[in-house]
Protein backbone atom coordinates (compact mmCIF):
# COMPACT_ATOMS: atom_id res chain seq x y z
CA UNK A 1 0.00 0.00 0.00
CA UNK A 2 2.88 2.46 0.95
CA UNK A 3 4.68 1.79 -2.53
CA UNK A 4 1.34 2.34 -4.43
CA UNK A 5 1.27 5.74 -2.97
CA UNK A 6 4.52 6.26 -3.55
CA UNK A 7 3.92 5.56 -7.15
CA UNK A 8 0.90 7.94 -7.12
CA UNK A 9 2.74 10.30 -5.43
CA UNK A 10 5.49 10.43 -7.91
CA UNK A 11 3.47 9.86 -10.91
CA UNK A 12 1.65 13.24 -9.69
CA UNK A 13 4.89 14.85 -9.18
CA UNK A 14 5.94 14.01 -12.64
CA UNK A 15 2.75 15.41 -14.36
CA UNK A 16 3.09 18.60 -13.11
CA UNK A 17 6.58 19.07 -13.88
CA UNK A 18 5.84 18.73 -17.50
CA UNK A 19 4.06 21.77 -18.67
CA UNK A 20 7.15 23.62 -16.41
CA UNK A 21 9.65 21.94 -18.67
CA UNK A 22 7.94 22.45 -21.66
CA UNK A 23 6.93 26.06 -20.78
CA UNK A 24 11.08 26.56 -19.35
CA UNK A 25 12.33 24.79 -23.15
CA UNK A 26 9.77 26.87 -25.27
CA UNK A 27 11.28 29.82 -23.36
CA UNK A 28 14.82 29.05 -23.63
CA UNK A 29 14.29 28.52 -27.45
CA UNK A 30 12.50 31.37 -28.01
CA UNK A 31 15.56 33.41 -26.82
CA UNK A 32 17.76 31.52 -28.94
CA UNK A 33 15.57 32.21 -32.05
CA UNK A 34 15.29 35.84 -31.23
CA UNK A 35 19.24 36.21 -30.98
CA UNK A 36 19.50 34.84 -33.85
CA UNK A 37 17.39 36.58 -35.94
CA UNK A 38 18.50 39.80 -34.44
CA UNK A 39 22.42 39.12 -35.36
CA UNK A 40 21.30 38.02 -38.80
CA UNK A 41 19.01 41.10 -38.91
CA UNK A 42 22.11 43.19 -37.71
CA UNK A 43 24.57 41.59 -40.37
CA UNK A 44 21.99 42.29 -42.87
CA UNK A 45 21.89 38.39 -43.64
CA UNK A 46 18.13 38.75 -44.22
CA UNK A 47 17.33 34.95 -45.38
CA UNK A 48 18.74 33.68 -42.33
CA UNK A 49 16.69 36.27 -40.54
CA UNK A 50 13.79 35.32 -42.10
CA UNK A 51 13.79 31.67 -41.12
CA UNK A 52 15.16 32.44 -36.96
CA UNK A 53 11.96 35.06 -36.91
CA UNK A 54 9.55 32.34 -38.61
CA UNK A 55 10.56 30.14 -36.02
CA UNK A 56 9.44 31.84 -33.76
CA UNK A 57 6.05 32.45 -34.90
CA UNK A 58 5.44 28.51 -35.15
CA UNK A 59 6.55 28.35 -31.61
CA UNK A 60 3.26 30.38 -30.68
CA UNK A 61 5.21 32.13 -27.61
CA UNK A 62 3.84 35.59 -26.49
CA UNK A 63 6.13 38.07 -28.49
CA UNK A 64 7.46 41.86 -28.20
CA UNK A 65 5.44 44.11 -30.37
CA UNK A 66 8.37 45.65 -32.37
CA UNK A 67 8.67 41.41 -33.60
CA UNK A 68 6.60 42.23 -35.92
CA UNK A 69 8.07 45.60 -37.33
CA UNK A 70 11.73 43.72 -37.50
CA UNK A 71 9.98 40.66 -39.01
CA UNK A 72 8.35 43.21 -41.58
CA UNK A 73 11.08 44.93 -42.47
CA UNK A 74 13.04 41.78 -42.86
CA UNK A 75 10.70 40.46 -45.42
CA UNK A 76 10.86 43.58 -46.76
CA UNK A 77 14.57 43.45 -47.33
CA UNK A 78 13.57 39.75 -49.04
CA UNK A 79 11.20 41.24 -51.76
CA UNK A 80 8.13 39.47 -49.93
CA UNK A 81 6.45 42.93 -50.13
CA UNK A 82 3.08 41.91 -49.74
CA UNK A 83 3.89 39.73 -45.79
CA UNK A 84 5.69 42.77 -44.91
CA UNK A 85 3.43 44.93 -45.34
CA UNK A 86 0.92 42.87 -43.25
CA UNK A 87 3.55 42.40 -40.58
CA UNK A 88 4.02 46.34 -40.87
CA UNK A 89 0.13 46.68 -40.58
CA UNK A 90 -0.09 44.27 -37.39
CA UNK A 91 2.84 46.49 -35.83
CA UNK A 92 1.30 49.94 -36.04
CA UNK A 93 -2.04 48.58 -35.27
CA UNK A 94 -0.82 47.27 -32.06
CA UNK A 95 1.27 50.09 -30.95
CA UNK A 96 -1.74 52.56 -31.50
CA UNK A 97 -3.73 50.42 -29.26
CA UNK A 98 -0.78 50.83 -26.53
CA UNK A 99 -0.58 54.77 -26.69
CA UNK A 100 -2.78 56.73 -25.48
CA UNK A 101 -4.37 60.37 -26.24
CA UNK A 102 -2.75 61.53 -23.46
CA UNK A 103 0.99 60.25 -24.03
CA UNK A 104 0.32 61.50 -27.18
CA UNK A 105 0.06 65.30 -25.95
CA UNK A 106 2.71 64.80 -23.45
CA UNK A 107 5.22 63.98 -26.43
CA UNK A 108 4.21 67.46 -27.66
């Protein structure tokens, strides 16, 4: 009877640790995909850009709202005109949701 509950006990343990690990490794990858594309972005290796930056859309991690203005101009930079300017849109739509009337008369 004691081992069975030990076995419960551990098996619970082990659940719960998963979506921490998974959450800790999507997190830990996410900042290696966002170094990367920010080097390549800052060498001007666009392509390689590209492909770090798409990663981490497909890793469906909460991101930074100036992602999507880098992303943008790096497609840009790649001739995919059209997904850049959609990535473009999606950043200045979600920056004018973030500033306000008022910070807007305090900048002037």
């Amino acid at each position: 009877m004691k081992k069975m509950i030990k076995y419960a006990l551990f098996g619970c343990l082990f659940l719960l640790a998963i979506p921490y690990s998974i959450a800790k490794d999507s997190s830990e990858n996410a900042n290696y995909y966002l170094t990367q594309a920010s080097k390549y972005y800052n060498q001007e290796n666009y392509p390689q850009a590209e492909k770090a930056f798409r990663q981490l859309l497909k890793m469906k991690v909460s991101l930074h709202r100036d992602f999507y203005y880098f992303y943008g101009k790096t497609l840009y930079h790649n001739e995919k005109y059209e997904k850049a300017a959609d990535n473009l849109r999606s950043y200045t739509e979600t920056v004018s949701k973030k500033i306000s009337f008022k910070q807007m008369q305090n900048d002037y």
